[in-house]
Protein backbone atom coordinates (compact mmCIF):
# COMPACT_ATOMS: atom_id res chain seq x y z
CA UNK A 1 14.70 9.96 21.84
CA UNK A 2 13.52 7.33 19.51
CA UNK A 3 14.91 8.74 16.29
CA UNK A 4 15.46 12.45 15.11
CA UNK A 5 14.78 14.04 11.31
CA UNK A 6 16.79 17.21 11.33
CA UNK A 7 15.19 18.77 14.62
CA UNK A 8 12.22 16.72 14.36
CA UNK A 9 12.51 14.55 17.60
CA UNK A 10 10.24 10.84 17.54
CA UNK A 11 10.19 10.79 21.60
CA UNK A 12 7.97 8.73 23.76
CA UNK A 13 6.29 12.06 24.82
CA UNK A 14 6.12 14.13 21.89
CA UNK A 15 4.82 11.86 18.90
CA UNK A 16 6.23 7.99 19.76
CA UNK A 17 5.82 5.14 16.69
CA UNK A 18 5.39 1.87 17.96
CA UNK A 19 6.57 0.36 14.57
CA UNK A 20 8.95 0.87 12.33
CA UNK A 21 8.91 -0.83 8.62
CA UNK A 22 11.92 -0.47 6.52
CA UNK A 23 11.93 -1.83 2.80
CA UNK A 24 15.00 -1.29 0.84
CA UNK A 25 15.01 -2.26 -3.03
CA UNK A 26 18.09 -2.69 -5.75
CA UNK A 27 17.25 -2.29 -9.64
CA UNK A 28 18.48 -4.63 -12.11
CA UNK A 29 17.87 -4.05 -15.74
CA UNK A 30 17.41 -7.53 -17.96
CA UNK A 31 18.17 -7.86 -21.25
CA UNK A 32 16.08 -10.90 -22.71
CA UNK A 33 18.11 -13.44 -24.81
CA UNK A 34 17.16 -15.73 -27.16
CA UNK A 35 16.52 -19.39 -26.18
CA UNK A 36 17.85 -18.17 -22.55
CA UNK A 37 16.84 -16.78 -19.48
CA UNK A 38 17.18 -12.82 -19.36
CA UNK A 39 20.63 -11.93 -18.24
CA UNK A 40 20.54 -8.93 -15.75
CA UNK A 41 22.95 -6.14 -14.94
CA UNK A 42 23.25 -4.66 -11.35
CA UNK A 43 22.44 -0.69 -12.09
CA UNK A 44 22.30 0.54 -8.86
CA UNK A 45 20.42 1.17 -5.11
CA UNK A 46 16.64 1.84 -5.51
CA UNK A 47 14.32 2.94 -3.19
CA UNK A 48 14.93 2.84 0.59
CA UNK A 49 11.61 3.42 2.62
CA UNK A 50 10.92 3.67 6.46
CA UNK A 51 7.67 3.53 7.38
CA UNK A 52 6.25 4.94 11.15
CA UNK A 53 3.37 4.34 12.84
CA UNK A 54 1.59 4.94 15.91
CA UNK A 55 -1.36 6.33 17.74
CA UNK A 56 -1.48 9.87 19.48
CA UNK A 57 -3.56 10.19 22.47
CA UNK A 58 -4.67 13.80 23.63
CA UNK A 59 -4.64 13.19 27.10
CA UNK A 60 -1.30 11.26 27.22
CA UNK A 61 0.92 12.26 24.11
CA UNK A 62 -0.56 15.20 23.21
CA UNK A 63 -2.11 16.57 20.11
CA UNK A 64 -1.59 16.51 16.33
CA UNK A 65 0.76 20.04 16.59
CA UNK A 66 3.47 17.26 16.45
CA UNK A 67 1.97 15.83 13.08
CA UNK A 68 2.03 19.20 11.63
CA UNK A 69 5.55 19.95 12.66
CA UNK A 70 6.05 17.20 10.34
CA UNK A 71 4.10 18.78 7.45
CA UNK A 72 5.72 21.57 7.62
CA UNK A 73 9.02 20.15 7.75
CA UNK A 74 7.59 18.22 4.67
CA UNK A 75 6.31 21.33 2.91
CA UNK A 76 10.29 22.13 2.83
CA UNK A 77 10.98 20.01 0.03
CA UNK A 78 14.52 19.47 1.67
CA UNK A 79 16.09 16.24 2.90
CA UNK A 80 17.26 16.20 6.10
CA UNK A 81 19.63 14.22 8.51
CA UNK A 82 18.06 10.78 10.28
CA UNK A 83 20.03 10.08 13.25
CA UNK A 84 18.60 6.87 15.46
CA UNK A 85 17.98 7.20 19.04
CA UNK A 86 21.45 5.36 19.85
CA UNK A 87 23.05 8.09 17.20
CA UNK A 88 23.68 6.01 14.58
CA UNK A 89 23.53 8.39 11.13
CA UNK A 90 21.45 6.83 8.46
CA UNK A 91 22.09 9.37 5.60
CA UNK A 92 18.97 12.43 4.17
CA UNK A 93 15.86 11.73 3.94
CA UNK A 94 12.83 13.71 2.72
CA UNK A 95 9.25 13.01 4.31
CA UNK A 96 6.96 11.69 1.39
CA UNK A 97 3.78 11.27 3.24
CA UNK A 98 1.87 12.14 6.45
CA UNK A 99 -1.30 9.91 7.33
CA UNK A 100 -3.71 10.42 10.08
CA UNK A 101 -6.92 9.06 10.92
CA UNK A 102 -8.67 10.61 13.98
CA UNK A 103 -11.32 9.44 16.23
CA UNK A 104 -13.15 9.19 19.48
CA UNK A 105 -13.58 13.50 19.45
CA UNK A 106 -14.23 15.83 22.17
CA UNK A 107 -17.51 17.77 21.81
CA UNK A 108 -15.71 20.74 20.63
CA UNK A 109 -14.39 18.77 17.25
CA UNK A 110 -10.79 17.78 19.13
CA UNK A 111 -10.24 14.17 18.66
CA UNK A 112 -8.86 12.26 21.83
CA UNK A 113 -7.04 9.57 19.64
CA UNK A 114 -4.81 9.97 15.99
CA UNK A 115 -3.44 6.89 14.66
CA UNK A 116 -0.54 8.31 12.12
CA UNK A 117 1.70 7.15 9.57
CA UNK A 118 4.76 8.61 7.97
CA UNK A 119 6.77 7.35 5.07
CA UNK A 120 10.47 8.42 5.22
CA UNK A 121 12.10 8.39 1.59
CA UNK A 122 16.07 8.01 1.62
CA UNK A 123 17.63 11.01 -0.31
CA UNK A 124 20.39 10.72 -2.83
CA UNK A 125 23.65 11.72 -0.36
CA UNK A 126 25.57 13.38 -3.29
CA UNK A 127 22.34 15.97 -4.25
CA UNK A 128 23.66 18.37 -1.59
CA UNK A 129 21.27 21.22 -3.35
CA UNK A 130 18.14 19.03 -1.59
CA UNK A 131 20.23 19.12 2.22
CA UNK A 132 18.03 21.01 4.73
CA UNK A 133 20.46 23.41 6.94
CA UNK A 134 19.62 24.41 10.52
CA UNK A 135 19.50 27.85 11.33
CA UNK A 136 21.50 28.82 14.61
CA UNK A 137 20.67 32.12 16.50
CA UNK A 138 22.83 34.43 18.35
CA UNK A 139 23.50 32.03 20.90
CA UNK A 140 25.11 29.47 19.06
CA UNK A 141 22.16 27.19 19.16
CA UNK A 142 19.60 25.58 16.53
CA UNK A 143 16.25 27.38 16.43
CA UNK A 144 14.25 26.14 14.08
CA UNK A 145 14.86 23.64 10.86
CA UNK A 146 14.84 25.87 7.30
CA UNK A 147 15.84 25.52 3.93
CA UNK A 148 18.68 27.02 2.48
């Protein structure tokens, strides 16, 4: 396991990115003084982005069904847990985009190669109301990912 969103598993054969991007911002408001430089004030964390890309193969990885796991997951509108492959917790997040370009197709319209992206937005911890929940059947374990 690479890195898991809820129960969305990144896996080497499922839907594998071979890179990552993070970009993390702060905001700092400035106040513009006369005859000085603007002072600034420290208001807060902004934006935290991961970005994930890679190329599906049909014959190797599989087809898009993976990329529209995503979507749906997406379609949610629920942040969910990001856990790294080494289990490290790295707070909600909510998917904000899924990209794909296809190419190289089969006669019958399948393509044989999808190069994806996917753009991970950090949630706000504290907005629990946004928190995807798993669902857990009569055996005591997960089925699927679903809102509350």
């Amino acid at each position: 396991m690479l890195m898991s969103l809820g129960l969305f598993v990144f896996s080497i054969d499922s839907l594998a990115y071979d890179r990552l991007q993070r970009s993390t911002q702060w905001r700092w408001a400035a106040n513009n003084r006369l005859g000085e430089r603007p002072a600034h004030q420290f208001t807060g964390p902004g934006e935290d982005r991961i970005t994930l890309s890679g190329t599906l193969a049909h014959d190797i990885t599989g087809d898009g069904q993976r990329l529209q796991d995503l979507r749906d997951l997406g379609d949610s509108g629920k942040a969910w847990v990001l856990m790294q492959g080494d289990g490290v917790h790295q707070g909600f997040w909510f998917i904000d985009s899924v990209e794909e370009n296809a190419s190289y197709f089969f006669p019958d319209g399948t393509p044989r190669k999808i190069e994806f992206t996917v753009v991970l937005n950090r949630n706000n911890d504290g907005e629990t109301d946004t928190i995807g929940t798993l669902a857990m059947n009569g055996t005591g374990n997960p089925e699927t990912a679903r809102t509350a």
